[in-house]
Protein backbone atom coordinates (compact mmCIF):
# COMPACT_ATOMS: atom_id res chain seq x y z
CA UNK A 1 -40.28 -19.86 -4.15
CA UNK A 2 -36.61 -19.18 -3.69
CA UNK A 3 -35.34 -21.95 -2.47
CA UNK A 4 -31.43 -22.41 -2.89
CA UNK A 5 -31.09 -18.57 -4.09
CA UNK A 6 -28.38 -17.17 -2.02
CA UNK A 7 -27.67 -13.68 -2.20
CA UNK A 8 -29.88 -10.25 -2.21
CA UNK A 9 -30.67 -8.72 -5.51
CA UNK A 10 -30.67 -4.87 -4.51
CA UNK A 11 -33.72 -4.05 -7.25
CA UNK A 12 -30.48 -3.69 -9.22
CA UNK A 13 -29.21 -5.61 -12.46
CA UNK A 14 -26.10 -7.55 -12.03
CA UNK A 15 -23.36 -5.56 -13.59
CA UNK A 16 -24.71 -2.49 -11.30
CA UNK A 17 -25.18 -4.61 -8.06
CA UNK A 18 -21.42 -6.18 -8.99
CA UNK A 19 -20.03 -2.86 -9.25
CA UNK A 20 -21.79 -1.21 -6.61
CA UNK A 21 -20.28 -4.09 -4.07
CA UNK A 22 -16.68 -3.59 -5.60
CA UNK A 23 -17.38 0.05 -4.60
CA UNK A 24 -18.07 -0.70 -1.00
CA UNK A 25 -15.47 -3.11 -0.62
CA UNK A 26 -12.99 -0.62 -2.22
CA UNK A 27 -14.30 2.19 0.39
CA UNK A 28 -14.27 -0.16 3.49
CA UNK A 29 -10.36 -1.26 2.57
CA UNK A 30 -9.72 2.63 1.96
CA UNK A 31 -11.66 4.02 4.63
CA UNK A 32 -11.28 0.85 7.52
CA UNK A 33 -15.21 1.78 8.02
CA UNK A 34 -18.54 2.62 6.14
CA UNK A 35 -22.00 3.63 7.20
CA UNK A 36 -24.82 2.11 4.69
CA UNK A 37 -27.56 -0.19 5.35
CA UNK A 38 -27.56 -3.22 7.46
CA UNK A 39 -28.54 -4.94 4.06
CA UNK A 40 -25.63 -4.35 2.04
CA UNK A 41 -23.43 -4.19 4.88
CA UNK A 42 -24.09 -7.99 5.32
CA UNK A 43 -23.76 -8.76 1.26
CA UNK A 44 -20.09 -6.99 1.10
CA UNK A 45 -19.02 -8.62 4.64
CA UNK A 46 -17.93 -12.26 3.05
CA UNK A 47 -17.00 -9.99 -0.23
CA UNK A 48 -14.37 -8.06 1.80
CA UNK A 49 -13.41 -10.88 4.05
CA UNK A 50 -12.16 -13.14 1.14
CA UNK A 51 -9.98 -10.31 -0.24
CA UNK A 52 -8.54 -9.53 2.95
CA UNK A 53 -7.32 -13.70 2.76
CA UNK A 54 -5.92 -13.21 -0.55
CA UNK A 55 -3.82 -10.32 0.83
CA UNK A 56 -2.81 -12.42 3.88
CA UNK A 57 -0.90 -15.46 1.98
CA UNK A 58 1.45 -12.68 0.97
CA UNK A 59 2.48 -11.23 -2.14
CA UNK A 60 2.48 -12.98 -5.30
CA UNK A 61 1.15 -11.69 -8.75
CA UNK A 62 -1.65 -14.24 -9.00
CA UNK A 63 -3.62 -13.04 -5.91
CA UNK A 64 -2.24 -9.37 -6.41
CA UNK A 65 -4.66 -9.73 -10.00
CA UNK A 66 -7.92 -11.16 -8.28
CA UNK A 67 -7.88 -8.91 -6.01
CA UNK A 68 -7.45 -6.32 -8.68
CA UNK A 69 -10.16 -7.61 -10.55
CA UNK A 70 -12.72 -6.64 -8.23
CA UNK A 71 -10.95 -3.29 -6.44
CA UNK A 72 -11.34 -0.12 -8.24
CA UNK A 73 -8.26 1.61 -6.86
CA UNK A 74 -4.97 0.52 -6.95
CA UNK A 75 -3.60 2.07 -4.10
CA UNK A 76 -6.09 0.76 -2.21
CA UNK A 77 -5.16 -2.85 -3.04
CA UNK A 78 -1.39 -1.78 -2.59
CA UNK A 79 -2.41 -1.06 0.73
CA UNK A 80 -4.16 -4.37 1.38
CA UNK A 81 -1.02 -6.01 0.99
CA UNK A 82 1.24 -3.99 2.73
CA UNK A 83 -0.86 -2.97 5.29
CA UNK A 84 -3.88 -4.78 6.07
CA UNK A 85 -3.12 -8.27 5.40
CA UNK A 86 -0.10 -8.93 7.62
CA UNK A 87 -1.87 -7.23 10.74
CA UNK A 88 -4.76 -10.39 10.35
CA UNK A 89 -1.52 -13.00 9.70
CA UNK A 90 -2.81 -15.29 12.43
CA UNK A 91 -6.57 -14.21 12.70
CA UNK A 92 -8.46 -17.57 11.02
CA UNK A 93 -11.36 -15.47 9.80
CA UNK A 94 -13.80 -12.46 10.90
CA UNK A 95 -12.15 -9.36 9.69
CA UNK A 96 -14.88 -7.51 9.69
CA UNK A 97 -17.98 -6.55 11.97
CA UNK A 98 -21.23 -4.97 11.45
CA UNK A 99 -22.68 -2.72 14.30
CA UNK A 100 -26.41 -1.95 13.47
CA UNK A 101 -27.63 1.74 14.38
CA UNK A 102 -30.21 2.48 16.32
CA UNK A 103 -31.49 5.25 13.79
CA UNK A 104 -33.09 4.67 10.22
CA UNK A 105 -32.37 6.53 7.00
CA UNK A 106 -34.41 8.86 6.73
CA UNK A 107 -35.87 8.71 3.16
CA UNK A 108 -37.21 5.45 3.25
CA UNK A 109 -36.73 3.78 7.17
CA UNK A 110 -34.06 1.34 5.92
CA UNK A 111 -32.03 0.24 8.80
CA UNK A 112 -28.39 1.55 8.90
CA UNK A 113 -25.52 -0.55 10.24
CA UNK A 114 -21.73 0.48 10.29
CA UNK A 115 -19.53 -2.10 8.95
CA UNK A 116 -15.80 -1.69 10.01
CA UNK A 117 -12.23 -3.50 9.94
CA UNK A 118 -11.11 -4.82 13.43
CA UNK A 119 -8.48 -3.01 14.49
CA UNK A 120 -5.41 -4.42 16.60
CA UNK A 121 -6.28 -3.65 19.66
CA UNK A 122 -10.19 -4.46 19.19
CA UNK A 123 -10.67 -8.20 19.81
CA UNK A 124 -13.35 -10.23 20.38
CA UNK A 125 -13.36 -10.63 24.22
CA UNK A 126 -15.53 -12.76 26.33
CA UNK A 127 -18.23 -10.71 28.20
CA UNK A 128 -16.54 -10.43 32.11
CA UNK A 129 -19.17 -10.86 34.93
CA UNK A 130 -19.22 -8.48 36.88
CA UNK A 131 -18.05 -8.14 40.84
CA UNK A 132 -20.65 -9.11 42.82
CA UNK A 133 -20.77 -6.92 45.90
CA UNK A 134 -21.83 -8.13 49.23
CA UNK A 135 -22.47 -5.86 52.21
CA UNK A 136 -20.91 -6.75 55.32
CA UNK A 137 -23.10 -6.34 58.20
């Protein structure tokens, strides 16, 4: 039973499923998007999320070094301070969303998802209804 285990093991030991998350996390921050599986997109989401609210306190050596601890480049987390972090000053959470694919890897059938930064002008919206259309007769 796994009751009270959080978290999704990969088949992977945990120095290589550690280091394989710091690697997405690095690529998303780099890239502002990344195509894997729906899987490991939702295990780096809160990952990536919690770096991005180090960033957005603002600069201070303390939080510059955790977030170096887990990013392997350091432009990258250069970049999350300068850059990334002061465009989500006033955004309380949800950095980050996951759009699932309709297509499957092709290998093995896992189910792909893209998981990507918001950007400024993408917001969450509420859905609009729609005009409803009445013919006059």
């Amino acid at each position: 039973m796994r009751h009270l285990k959080a978290g999704r093991k990969f088949k992977r030991s945990p120095s290589h499923r550690r280091m394989m998350l710091r690697n997405l996390a690095t690529s998303l921050l780099e890239h502002g998007r990344i195509e894997t599986t729906l899987a490991k997109a939702k295990e780096v989401q809160p990952y990536t999320e919690k770096l991005i609210t180090l960033a957005k306190d603002g600069w201070n050596l303390n939080n510059f070094r955790r977030v170096l601890a887990v990013v392997t480049k350091k432009d990258v987390a250069f970049s999350l301070f300068k850059e990334i972090g002061p465009r989500f000053k006033t955004r309380p959470g949800g950095y980050t969303r996951i759009y699932k694919l309709a297509k499957v890897r092709q290998g093995d059938a896992a189910p792909m998802a893209i998981i990507s930064l918001l950007g400024e002008e993408e917001q969450i919206k509420a859905p609009t209804r729609p005009a409803v259309v009445t013919s006059g007769s």
